[in-house]
C-alpha atoms as a PDB file:
ATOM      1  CA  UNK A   1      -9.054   0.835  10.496  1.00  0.00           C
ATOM      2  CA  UNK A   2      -7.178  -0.884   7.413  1.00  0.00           C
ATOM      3  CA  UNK A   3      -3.819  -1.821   7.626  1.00  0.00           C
ATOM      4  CA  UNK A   4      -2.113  -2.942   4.645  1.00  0.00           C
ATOM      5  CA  UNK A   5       0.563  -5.561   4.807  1.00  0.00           C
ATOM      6  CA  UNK A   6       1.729  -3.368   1.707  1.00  0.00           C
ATOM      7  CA  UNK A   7       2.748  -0.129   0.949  1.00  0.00           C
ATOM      8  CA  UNK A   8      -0.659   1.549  -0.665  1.00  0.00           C
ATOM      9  CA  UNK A   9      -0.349   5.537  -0.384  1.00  0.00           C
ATOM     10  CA  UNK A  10       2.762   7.769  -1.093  1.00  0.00           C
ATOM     11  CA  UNK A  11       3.163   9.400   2.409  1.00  0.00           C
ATOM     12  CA  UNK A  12       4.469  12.707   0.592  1.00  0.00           C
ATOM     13  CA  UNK A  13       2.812  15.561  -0.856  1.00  0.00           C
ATOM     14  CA  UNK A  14      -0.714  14.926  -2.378  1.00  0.00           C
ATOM     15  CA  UNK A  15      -1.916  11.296  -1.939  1.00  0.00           C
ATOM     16  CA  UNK A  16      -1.505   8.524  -4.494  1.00  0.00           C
ATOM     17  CA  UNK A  17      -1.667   5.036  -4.860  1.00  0.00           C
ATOM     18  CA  UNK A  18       1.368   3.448  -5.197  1.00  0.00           C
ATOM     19  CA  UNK A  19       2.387  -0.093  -7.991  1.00  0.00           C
ATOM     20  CA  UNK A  20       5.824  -2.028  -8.460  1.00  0.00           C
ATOM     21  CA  UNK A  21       7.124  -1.538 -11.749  1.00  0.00           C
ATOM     22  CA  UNK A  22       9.121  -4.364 -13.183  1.00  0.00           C
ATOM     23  CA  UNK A  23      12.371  -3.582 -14.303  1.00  0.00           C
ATOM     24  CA  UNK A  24      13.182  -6.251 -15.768  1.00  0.00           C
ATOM     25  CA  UNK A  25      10.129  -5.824 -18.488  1.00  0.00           C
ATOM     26  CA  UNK A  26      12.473  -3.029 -20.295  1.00  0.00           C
ATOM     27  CA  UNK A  27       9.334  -2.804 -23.289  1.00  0.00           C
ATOM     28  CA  UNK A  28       6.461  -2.283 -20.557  1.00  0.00           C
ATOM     29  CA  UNK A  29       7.327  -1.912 -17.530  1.00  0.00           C
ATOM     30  CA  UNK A  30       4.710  -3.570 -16.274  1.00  0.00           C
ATOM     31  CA  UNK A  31       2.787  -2.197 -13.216  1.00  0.00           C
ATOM     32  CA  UNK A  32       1.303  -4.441 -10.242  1.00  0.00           C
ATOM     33  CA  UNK A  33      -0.183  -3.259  -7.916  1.00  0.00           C
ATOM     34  CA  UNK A  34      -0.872  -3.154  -5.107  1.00  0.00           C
ATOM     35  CA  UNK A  35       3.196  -2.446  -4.711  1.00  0.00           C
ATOM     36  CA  UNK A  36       5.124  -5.230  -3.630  1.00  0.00           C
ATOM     37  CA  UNK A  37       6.189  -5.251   0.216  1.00  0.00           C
ATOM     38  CA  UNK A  38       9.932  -5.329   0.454  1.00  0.00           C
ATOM     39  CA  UNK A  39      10.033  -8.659   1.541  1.00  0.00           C
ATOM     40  CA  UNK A  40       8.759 -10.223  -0.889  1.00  0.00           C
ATOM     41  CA  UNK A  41      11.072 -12.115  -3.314  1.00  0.00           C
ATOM     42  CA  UNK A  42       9.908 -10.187  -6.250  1.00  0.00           C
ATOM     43  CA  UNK A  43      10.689  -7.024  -4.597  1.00  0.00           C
ATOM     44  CA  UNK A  44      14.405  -6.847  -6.282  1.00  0.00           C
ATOM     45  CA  UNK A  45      13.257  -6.515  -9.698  1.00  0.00           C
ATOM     46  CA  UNK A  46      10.312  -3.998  -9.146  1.00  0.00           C
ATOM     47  CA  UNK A  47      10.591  -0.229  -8.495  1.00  0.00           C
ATOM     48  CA  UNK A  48       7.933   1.813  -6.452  1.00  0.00           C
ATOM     49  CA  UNK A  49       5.753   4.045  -8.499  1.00  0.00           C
ATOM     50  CA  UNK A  50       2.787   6.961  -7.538  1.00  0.00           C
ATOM     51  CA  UNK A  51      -0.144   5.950  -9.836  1.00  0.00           C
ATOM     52  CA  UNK A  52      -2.568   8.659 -11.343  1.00  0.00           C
ATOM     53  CA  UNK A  53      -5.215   9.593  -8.843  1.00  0.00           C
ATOM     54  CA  UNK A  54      -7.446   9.761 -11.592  1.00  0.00           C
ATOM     55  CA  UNK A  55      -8.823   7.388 -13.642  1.00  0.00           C
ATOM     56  CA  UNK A  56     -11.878   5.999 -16.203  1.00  0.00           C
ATOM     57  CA  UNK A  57     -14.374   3.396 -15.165  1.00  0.00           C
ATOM     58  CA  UNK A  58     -13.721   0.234 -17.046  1.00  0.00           C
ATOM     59  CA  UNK A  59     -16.856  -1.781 -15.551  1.00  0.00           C
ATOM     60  CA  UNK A  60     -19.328  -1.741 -12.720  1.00  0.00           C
ATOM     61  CA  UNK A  61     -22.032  -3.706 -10.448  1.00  0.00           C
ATOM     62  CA  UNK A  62     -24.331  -2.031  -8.050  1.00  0.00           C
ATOM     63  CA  UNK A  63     -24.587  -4.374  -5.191  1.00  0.00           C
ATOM     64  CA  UNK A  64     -27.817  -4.322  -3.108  1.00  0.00           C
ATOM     65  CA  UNK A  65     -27.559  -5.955   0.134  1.00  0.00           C
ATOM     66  CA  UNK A  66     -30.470  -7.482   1.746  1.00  0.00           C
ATOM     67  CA  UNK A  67     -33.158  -5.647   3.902  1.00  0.00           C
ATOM     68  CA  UNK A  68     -31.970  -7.263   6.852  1.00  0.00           C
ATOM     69  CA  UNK A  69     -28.578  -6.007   6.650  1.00  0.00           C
ATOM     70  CA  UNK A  70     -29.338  -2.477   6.844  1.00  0.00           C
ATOM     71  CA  UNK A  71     -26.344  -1.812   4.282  1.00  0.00           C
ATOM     72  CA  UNK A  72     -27.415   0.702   1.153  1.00  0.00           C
ATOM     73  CA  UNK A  73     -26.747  -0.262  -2.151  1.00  0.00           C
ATOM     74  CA  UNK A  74     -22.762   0.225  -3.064  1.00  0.00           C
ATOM     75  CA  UNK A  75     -21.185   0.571  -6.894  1.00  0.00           C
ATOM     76  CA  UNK A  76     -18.363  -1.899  -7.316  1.00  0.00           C
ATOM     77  CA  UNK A  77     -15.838  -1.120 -10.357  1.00  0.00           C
ATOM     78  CA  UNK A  78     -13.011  -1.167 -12.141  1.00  0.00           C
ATOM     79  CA  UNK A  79     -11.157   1.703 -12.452  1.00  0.00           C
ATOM     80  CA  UNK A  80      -8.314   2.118 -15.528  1.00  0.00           C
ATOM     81  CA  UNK A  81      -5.588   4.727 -14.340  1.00  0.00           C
ATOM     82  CA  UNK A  82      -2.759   5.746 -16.544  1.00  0.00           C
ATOM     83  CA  UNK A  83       0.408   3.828 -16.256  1.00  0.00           C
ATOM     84  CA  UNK A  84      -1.784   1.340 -17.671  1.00  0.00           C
ATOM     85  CA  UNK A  85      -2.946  -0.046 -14.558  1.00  0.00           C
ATOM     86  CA  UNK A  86      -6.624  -1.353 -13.756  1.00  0.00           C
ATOM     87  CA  UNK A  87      -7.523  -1.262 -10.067  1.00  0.00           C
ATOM     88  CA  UNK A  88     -10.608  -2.675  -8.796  1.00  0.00           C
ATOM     89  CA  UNK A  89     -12.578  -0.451  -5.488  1.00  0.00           C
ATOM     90  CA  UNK A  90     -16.019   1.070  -4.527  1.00  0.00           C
ATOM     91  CA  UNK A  91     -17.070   3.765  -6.329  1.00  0.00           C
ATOM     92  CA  UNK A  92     -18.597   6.363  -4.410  1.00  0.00           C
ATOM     93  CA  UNK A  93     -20.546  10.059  -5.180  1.00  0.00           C
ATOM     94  CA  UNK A  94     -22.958   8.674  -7.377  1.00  0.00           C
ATOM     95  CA  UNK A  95     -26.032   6.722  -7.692  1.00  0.00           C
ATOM     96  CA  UNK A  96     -25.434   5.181 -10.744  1.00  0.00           C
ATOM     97  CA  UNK A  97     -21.930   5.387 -12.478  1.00  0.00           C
ATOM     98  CA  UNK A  98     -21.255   4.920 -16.209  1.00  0.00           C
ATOM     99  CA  UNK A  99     -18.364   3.313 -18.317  1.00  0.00           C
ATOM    100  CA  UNK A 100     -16.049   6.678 -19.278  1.00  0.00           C
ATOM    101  CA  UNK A 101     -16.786   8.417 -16.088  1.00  0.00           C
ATOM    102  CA  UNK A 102     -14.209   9.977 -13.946  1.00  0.00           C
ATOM    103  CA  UNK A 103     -12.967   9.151 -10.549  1.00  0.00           C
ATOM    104  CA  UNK A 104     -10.456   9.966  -8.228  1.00  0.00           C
ATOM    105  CA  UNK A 105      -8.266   7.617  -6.022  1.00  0.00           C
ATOM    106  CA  UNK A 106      -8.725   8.169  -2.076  1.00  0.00           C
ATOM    107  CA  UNK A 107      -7.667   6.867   1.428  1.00  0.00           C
ATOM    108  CA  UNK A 108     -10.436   5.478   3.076  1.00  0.00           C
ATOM    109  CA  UNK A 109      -9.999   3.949   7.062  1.00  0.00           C
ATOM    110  CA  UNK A 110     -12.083   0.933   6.205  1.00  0.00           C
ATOM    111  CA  UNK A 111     -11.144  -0.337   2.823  1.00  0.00           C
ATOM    112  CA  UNK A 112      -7.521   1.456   2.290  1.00  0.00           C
ATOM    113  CA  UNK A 113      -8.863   3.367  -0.585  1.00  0.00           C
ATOM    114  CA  UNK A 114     -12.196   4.361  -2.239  1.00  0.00           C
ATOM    115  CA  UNK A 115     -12.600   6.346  -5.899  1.00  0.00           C
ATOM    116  CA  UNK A 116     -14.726   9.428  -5.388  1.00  0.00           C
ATOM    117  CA  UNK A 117     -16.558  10.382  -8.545  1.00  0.00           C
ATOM    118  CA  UNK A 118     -14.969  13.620 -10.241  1.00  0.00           C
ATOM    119  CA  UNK A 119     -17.901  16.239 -10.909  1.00  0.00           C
ATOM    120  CA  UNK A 120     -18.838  17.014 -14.017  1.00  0.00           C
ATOM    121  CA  UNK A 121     -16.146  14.782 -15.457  1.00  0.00           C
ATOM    122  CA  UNK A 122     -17.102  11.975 -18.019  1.00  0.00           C
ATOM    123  CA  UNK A 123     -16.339  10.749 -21.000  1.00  0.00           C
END
């Protein structure tokens, strides 16, 4: 099971991935994520934000793991949510993605969070 040394999900209501927000960067605001733990010495002058679950793919790989592994292939992307954030994860629910198609944020016990490809959503 993952365990984050971060805060990743919003424990309320529907799931979402949560970013700091700088607040010091009044004409951006600025979003890292994943969110900044409170320790951390930056954590003063960022704010906790829910992130879009849903998002565009930016870029992709398909990774195909040798025979001897017994792993199938897995799509590795980037993922641009609103906010503007970019967040990089599998990509899952497809064969094949494209740039411009749509995927949704989700937990996922091994990695913290997958995106699950939206049906009949692209761009």
């Amino acid at each position: 099971m993952f365990v984050a040394p971060y805060p990743l999900w919003r424990s309320d209501r529907e799931p979402a991935l949560l970013a700091s927000r700088d607040t010091r960067d009044h004409a951006a605001g600025a979003l890292s994520f994943p969110a900044l733990p409170d320790a951390s010495p930056l954590a003063a002058h960022h704010t906790t934000v829910a992130l879009p679950s849903v998002g565009e793919v930016y870029s992709f790989t398909v990774i195909h793991p040798g025979a001897r592994s017994g792993l199938q292939p897995c799509a590795l992307g980037y993922v641009d949510l609103d906010g503007p954030v970019r967040i990089f994860g599998r990509l899952q629910g497809k064969a094949r993605p494209a740039i411009g198609d749509r995927y949704r944020a989700v937990p996922d016990e091994q990695f913290g969070y997958v995106f699950q490809a939206v049906e009949g959503a692209s761009s």
